[in-house]
N, C-alpha and C. Protein backbone atom coordinates (compact mmCIF):
# COMPACT_ATOMS: atom_id res chain seq x y z
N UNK A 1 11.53 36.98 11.26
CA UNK A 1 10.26 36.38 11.61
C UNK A 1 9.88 35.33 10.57
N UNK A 2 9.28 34.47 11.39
CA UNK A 2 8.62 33.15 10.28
C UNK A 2 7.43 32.75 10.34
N UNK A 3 6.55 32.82 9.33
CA UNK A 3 4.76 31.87 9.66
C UNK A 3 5.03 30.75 9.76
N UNK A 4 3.79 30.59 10.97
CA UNK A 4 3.75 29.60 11.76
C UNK A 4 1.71 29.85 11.60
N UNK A 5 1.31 28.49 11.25
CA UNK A 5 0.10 28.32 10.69
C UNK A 5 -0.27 27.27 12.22
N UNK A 6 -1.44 27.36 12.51
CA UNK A 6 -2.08 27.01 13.98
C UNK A 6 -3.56 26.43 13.33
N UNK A 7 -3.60 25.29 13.29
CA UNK A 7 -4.93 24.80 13.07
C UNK A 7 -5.70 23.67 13.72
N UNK A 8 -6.81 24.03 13.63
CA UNK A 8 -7.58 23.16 14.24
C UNK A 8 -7.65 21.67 13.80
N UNK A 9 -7.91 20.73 14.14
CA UNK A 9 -8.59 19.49 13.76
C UNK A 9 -9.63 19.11 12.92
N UNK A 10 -10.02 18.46 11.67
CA UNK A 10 -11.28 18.47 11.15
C UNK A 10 -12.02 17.92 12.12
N UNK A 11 -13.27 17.66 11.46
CA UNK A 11 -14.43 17.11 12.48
C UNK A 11 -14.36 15.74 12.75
N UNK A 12 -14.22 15.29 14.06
CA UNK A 12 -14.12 13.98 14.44
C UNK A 12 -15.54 12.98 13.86
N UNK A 13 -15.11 11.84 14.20
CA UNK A 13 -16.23 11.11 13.95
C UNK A 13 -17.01 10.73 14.86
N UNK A 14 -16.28 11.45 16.38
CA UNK A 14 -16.36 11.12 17.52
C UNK A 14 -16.56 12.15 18.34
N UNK A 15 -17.63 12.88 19.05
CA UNK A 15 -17.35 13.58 20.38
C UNK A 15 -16.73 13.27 21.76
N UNK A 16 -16.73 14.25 22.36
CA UNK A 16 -16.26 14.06 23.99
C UNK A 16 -17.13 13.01 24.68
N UNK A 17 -16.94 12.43 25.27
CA UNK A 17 -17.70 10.88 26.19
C UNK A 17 -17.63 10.19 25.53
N UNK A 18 -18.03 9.91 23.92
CA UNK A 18 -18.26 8.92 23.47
C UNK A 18 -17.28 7.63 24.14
N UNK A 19 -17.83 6.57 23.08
CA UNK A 19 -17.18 5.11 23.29
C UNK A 19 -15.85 5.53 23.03
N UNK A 20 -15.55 5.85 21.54
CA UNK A 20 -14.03 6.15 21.06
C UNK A 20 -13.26 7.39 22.30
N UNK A 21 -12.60 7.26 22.51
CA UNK A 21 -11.61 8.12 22.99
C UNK A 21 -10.61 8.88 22.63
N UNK A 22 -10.29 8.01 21.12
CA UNK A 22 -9.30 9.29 19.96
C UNK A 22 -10.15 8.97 18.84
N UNK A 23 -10.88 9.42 18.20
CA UNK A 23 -11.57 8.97 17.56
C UNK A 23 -11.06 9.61 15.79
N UNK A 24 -11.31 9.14 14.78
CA UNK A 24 -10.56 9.84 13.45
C UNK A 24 -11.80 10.88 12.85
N UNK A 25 -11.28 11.06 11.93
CA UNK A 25 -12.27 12.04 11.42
C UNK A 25 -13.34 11.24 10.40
N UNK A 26 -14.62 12.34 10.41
CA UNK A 26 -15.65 11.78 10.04
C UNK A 26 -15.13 12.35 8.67
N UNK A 27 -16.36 11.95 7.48
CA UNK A 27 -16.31 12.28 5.94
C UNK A 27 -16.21 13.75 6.07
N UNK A 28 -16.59 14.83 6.30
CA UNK A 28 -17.14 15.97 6.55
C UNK A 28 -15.20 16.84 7.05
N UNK A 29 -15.03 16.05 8.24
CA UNK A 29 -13.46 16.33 8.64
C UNK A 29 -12.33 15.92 7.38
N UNK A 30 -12.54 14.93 6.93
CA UNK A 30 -11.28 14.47 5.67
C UNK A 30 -11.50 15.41 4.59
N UNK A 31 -12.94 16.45 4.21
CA UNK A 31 -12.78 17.50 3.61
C UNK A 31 -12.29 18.09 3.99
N UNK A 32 -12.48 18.47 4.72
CA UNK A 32 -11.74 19.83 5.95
C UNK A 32 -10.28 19.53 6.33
N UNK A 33 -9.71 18.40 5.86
CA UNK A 33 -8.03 18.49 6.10
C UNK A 33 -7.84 18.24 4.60
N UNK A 34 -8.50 17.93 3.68
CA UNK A 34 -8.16 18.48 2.05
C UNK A 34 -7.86 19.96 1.89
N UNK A 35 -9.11 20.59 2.51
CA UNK A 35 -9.22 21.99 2.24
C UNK A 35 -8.18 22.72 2.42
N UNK A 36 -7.74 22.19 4.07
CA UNK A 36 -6.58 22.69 4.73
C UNK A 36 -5.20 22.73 3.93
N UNK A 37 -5.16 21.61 3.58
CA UNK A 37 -3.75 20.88 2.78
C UNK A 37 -4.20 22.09 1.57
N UNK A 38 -5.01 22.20 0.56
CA UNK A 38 -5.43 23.16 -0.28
C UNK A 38 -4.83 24.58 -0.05
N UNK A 39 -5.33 24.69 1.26
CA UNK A 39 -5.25 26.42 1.45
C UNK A 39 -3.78 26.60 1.53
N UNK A 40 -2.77 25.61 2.20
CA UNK A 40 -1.55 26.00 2.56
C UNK A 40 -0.38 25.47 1.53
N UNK A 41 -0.72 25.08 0.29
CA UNK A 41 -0.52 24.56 -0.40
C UNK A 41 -0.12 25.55 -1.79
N UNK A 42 -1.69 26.46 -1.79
CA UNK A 42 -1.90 27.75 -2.59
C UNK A 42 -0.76 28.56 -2.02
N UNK A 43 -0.53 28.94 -0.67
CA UNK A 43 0.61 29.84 -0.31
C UNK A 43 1.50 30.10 -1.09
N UNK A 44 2.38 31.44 -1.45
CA UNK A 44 3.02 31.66 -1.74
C UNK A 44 4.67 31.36 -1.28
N UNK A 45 5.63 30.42 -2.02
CA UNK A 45 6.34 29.20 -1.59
C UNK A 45 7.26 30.25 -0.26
N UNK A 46 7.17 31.23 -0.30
CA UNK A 46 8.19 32.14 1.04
C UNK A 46 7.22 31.94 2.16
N UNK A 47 6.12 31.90 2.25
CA UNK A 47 4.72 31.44 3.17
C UNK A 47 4.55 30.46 3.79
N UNK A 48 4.81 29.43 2.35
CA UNK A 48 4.92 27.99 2.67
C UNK A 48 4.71 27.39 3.80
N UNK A 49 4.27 26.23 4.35
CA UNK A 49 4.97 25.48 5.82
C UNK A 49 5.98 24.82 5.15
N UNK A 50 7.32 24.59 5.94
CA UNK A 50 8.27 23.56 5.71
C UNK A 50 8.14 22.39 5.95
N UNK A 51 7.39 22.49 7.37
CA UNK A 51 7.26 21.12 8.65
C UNK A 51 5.85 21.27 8.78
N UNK A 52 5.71 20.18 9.23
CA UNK A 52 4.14 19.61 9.70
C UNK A 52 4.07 18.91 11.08
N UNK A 53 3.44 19.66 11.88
CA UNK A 53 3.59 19.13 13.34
C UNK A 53 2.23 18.98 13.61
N UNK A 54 1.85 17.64 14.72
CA UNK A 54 0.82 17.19 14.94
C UNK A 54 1.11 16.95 16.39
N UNK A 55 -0.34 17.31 16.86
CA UNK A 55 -0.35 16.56 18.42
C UNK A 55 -0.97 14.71 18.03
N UNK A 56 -0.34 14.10 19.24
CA UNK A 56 -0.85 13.18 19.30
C UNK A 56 -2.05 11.96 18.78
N UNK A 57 -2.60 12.92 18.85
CA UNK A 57 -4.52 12.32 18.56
C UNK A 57 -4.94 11.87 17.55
N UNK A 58 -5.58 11.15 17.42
CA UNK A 58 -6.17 10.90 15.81
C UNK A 58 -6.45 11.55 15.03
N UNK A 59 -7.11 12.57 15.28
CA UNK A 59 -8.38 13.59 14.87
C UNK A 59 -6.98 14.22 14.46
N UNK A 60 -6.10 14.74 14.73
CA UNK A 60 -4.91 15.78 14.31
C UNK A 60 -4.34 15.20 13.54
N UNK A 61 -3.48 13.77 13.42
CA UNK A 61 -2.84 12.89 12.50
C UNK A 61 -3.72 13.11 11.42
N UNK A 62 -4.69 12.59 11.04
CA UNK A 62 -5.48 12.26 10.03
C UNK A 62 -5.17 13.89 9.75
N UNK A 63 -5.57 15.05 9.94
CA UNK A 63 -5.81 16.28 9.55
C UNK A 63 -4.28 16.95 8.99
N UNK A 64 -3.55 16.23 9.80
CA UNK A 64 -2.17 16.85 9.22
C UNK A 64 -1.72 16.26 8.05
N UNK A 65 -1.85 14.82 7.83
CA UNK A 65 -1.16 13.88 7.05
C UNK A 65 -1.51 14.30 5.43
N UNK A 66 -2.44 14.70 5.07
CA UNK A 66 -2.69 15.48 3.64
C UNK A 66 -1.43 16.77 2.97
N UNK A 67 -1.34 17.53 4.28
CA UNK A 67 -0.44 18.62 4.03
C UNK A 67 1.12 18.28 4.34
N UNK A 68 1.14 17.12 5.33
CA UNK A 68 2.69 16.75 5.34
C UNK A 68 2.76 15.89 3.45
N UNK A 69 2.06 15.03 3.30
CA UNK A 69 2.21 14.41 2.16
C UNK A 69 2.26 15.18 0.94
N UNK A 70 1.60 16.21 0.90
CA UNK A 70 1.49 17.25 -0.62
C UNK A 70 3.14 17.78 -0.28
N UNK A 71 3.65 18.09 0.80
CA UNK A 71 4.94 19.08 1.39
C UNK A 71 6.23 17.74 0.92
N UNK A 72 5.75 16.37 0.96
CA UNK A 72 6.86 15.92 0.68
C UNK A 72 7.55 15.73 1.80
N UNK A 73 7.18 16.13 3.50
CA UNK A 73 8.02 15.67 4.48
C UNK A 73 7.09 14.89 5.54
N UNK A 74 8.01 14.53 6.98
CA UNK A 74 7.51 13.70 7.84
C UNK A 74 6.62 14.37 8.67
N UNK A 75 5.59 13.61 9.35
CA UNK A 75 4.50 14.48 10.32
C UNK A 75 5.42 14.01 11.58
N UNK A 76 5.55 15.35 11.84
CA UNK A 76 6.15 15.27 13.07
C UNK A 76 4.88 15.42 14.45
N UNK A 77 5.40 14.80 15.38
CA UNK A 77 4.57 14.67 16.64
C UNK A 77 4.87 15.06 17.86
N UNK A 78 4.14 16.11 18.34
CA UNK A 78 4.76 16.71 19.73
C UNK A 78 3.04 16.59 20.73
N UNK A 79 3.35 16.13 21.82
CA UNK A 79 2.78 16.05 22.69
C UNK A 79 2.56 17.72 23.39
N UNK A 80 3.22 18.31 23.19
CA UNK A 80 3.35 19.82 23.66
C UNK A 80 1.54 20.40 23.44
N UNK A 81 1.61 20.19 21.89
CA UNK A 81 0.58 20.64 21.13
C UNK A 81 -0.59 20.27 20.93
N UNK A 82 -0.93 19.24 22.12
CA UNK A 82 -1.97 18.09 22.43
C UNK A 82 -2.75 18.73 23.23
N UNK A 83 -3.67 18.11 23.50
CA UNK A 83 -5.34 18.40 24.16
C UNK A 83 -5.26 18.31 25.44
N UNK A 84 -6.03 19.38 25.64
CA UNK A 84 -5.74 19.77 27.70
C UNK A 84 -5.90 18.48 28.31
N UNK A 85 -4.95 18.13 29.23
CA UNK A 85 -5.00 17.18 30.03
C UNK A 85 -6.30 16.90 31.03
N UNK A 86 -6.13 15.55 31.35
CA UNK A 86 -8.12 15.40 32.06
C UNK A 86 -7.34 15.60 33.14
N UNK A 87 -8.08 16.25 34.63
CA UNK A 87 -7.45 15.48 35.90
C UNK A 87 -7.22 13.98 35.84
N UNK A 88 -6.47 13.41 36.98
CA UNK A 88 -6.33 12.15 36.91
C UNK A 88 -7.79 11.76 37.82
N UNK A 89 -8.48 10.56 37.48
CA UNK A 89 -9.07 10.01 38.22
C UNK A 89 -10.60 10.74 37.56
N UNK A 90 -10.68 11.20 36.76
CA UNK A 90 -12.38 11.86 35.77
C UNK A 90 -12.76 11.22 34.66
N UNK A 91 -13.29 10.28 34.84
CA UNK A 91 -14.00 9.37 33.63
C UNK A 91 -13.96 10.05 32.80
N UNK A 92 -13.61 9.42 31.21
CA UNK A 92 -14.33 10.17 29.80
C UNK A 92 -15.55 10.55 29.91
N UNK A 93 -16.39 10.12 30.57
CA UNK A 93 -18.19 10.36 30.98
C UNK A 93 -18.20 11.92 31.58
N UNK A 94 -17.12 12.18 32.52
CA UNK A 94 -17.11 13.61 33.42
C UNK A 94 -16.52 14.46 32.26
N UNK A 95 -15.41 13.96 31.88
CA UNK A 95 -14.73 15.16 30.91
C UNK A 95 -15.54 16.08 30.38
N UNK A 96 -16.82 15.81 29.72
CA UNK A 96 -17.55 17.00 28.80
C UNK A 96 -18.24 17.77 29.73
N UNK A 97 -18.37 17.50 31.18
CA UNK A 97 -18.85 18.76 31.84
C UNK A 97 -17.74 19.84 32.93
N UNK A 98 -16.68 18.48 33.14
CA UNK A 98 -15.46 19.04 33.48
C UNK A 98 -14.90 20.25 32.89
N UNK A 99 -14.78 20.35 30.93
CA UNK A 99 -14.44 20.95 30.47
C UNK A 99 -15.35 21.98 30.50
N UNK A 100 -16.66 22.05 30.32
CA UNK A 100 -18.04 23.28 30.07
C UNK A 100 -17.03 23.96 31.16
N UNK A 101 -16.98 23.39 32.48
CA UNK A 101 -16.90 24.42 33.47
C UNK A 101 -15.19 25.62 33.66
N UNK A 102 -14.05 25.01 32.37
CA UNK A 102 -13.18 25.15 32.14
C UNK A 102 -13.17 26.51 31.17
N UNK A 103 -14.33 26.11 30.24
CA UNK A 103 -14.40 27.25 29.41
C UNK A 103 -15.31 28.19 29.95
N UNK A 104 -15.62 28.41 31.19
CA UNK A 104 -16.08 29.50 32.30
C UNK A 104 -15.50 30.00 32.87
N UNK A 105 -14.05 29.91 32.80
CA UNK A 105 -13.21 30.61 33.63
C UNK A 105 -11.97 31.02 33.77
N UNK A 106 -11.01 31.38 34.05
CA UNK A 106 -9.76 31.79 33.68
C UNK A 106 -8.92 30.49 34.08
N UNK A 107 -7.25 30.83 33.07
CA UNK A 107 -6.71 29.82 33.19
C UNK A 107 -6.23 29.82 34.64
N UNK A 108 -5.91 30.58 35.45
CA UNK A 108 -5.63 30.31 37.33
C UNK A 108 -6.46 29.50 38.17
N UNK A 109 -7.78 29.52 37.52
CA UNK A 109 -8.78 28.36 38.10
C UNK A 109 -9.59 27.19 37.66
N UNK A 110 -8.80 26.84 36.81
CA UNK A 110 -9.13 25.32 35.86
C UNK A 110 -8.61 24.13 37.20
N UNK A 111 -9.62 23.50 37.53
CA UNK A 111 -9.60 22.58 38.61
C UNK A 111 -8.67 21.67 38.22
N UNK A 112 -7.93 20.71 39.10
CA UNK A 112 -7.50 19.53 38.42
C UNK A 112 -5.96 19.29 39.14
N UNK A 113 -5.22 18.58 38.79
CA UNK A 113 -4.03 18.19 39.40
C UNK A 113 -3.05 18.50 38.60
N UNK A 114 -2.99 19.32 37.98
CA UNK A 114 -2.00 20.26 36.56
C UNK A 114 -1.63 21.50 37.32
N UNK A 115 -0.89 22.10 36.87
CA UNK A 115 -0.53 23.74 37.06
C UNK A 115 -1.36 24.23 35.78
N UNK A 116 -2.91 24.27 35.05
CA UNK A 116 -2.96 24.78 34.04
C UNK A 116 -2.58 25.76 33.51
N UNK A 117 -1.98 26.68 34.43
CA UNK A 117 -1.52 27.74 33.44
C UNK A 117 0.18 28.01 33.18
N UNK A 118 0.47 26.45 33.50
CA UNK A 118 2.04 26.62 33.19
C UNK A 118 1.75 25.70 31.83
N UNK A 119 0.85 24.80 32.01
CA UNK A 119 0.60 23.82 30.41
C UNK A 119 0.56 25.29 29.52
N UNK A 120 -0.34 26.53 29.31
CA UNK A 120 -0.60 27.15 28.45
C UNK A 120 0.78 27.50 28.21
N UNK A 121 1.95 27.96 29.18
CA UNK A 121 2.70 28.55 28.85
C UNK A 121 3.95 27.35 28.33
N UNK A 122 3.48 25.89 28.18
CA UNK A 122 4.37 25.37 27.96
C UNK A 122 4.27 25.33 26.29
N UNK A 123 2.95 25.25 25.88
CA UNK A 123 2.39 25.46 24.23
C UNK A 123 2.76 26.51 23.95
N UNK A 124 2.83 27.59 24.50
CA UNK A 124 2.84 28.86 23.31
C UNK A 124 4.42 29.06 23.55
N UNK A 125 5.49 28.11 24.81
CA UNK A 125 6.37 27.67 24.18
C UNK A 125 7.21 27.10 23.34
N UNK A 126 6.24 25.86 22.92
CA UNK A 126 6.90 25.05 21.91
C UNK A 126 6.46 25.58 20.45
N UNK A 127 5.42 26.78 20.72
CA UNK A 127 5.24 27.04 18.85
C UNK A 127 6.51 28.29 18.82
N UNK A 128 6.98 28.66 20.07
CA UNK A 128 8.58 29.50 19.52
C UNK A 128 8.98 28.95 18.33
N UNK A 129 9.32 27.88 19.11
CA UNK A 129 10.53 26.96 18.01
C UNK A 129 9.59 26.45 16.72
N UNK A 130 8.73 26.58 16.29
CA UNK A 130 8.00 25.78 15.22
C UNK A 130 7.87 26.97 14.11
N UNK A 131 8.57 28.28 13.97
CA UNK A 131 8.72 28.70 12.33
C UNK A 131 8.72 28.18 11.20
N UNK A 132 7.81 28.22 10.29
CA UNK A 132 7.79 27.85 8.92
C UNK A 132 6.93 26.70 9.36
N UNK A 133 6.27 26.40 10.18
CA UNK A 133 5.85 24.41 10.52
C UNK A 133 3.96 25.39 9.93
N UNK A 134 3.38 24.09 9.92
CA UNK A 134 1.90 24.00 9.80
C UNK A 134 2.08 22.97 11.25
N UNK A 135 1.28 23.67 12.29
CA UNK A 135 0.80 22.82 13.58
C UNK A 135 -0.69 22.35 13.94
N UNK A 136 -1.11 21.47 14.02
CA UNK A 136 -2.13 20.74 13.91
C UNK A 136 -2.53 20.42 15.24
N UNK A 137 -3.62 21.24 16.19
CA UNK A 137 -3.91 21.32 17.38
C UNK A 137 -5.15 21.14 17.53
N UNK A 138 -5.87 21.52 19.06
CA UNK A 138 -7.28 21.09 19.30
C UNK A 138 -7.99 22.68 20.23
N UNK A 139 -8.81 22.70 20.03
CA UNK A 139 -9.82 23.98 20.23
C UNK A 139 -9.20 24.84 21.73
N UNK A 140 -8.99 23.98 23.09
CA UNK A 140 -8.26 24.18 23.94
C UNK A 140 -7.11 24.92 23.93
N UNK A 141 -5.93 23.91 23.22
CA UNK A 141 -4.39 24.25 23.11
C UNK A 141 -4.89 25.69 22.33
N UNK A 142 -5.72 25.52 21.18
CA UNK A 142 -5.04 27.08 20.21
C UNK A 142 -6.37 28.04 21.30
N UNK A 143 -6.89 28.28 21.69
CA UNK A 143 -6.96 28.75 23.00
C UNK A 143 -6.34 29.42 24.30
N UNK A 144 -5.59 28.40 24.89
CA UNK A 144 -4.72 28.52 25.68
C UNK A 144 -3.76 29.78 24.59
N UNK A 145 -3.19 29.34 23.39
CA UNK A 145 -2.47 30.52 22.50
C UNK A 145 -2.85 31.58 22.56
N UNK A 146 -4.34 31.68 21.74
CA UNK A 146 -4.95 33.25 21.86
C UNK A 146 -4.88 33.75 22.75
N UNK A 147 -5.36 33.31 23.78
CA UNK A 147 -5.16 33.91 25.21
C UNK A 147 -4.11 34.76 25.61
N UNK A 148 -3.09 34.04 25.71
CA UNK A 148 -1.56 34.83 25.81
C UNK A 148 -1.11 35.34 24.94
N UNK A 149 -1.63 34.92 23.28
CA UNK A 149 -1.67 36.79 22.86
C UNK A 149 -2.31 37.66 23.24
N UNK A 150 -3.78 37.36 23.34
CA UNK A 150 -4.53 38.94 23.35
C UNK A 150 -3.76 39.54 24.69
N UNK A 151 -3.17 38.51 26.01
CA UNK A 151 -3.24 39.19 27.01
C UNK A 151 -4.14 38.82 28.31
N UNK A 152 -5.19 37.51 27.92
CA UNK A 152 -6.66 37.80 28.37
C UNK A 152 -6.17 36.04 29.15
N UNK A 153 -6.81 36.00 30.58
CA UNK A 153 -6.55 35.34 31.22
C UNK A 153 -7.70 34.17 31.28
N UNK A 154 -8.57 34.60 30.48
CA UNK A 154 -9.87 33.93 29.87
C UNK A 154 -9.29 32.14 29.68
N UNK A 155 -9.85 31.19 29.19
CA UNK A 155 -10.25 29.94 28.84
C UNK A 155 -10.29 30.30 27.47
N UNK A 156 -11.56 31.10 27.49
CA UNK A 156 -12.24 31.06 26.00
C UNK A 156 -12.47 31.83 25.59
N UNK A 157 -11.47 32.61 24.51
CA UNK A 157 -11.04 33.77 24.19
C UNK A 157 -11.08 34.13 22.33
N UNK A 158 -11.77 32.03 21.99
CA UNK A 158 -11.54 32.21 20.35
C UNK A 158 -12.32 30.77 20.27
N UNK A 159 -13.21 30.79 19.58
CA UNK A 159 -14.08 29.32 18.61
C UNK A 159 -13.84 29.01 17.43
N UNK A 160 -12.47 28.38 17.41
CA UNK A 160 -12.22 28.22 16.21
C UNK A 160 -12.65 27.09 15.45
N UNK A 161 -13.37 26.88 14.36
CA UNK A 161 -14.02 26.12 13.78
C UNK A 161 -13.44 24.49 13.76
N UNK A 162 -13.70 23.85 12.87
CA UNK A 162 -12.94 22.97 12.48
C UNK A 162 -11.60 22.97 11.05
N UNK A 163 -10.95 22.73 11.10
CA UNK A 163 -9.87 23.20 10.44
C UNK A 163 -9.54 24.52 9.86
N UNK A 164 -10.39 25.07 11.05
CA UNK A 164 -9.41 26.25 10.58
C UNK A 164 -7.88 26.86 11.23
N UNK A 165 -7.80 27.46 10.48
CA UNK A 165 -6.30 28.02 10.15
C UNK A 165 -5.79 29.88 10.57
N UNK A 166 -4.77 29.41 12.00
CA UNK A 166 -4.53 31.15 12.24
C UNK A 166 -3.24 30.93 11.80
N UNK A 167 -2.89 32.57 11.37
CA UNK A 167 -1.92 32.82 10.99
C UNK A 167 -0.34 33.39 12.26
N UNK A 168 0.33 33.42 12.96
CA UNK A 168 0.92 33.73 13.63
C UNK A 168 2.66 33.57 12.89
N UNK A 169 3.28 34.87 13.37
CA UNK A 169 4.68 34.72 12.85
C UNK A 169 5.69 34.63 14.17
N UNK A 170 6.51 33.96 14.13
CA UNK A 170 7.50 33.73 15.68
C UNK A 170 9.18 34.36 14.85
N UNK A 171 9.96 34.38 16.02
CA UNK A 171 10.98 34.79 15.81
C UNK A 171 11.55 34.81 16.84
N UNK A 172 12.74 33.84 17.62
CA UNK A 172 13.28 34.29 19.12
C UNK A 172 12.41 33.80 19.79
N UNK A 173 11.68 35.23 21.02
CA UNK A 173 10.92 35.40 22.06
C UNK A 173 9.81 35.42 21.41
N UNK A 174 9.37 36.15 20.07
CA UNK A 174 7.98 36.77 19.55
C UNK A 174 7.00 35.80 19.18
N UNK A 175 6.13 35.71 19.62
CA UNK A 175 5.24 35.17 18.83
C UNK A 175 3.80 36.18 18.57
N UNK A 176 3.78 36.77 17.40
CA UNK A 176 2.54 37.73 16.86
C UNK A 176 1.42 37.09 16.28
N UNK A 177 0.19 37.25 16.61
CA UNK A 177 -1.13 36.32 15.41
C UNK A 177 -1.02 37.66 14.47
N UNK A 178 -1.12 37.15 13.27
CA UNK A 178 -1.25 37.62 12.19
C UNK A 178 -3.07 37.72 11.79
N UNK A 179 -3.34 36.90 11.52
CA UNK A 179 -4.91 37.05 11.31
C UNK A 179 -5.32 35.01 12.24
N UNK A 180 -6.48 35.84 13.16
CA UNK A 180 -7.06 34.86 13.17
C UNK A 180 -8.05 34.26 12.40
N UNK A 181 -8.05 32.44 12.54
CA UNK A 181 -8.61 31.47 11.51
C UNK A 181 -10.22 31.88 11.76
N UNK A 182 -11.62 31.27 10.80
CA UNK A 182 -12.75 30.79 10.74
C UNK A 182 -13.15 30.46 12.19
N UNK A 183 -14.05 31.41 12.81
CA UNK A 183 -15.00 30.75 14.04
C UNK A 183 -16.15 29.87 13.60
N UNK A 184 -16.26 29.36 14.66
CA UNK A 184 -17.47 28.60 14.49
C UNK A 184 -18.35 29.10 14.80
N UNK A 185 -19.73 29.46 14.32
CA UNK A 185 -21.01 29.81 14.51
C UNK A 185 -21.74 29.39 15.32
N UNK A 186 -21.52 28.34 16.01
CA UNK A 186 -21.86 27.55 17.11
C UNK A 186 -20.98 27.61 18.37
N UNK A 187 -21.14 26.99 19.83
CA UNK A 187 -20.37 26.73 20.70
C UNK A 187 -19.38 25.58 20.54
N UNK A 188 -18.65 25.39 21.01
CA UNK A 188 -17.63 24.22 20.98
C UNK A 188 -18.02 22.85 20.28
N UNK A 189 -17.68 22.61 19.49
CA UNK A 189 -17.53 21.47 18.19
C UNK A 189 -16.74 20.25 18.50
């Protein structure tokens, strides 16, 4: 078995609708991917991440790039590990109520022109293969994860803050959470 570290995004500078559409992180978030880079950094070097994997997005680049740079390797980029897809044809304007109604309900009935619940099973595929990595995801994707650990066919099954950090070990087929990261005290961030 190998840790495999699952974290959130710091805080954008940008919400859902806005003008920006990938928007980077605000002052508040570039702490919060220091911290991050900090916490995994302190690890004990058998703990370590080796690799640094990022979805796509701004908000994740910026958050990963501290801890790939202290590690000495490349940020790697997988689309796997990226932010639930919009239907086609739903303005950035619809998305933030599109989604409210997403995190109401199980993954078999997330509206849209996706199989959503083969996307979940395509993520908590690709963190198989990501042992020893630090992965850099969005509230959704590590979502969609918890989910198919606990078992729970839920949406919204975990509020994980902004950069925070779960612990999960893979091996093969296995993927176990070890301790989950910092919730947020609030609803979706």
């Amino acid at each position: 078995m190998s840790r495999l570290y699952l974290i959130r995004h710091g805080k954008p500078a940008a919400t859902w609708g806005e003008a920006d559409e990938d928007p980077g992180l605000d002052d508040a978030g570039k702490a919060q991917a220091d911290a991050a880079r900090d916490y995994l950094m302190s690890l004990p070097e058998a703990d370590r991440p080796k690799r640094v994997v990022s979805s796509p997005l701004r908000r994740c680049r910026e958050t990963a790039m501290p801890t790939a740079q202290a590690l000495g390797v490349d940020l790697e980029i997988d689309p796997a590990v990226g932010e639930i897809p919009t239907p086609a044809g739903l303005s950035a304007q619809d998305r933030p109520a599109w989604l409210r109604g997403v995190f109401q309900g199980k993954w078999k009935d997330v509206e849209g022109d996706l199989d959503y619940e083969a996307w979940r099973g395509e993520i908590v595929k690709a963190l198989h293969a990501r042992g020893g990595a630090a992965v850099f995801s969005h509230y959704v994707a590590i979502n969609a994860v918890m989910s198919h650990l606990d078992g729970d066919e839920r949406v919204l099954v975990f509020r994980p803050d902004h950069a925070s950090i779960s612990t999960l070990e893979t091996g093969g087929d296995d993927l176990i959470l070890v301790e989950r990261g910092r919730e947020a005290s609030s609803g979706v961030l």
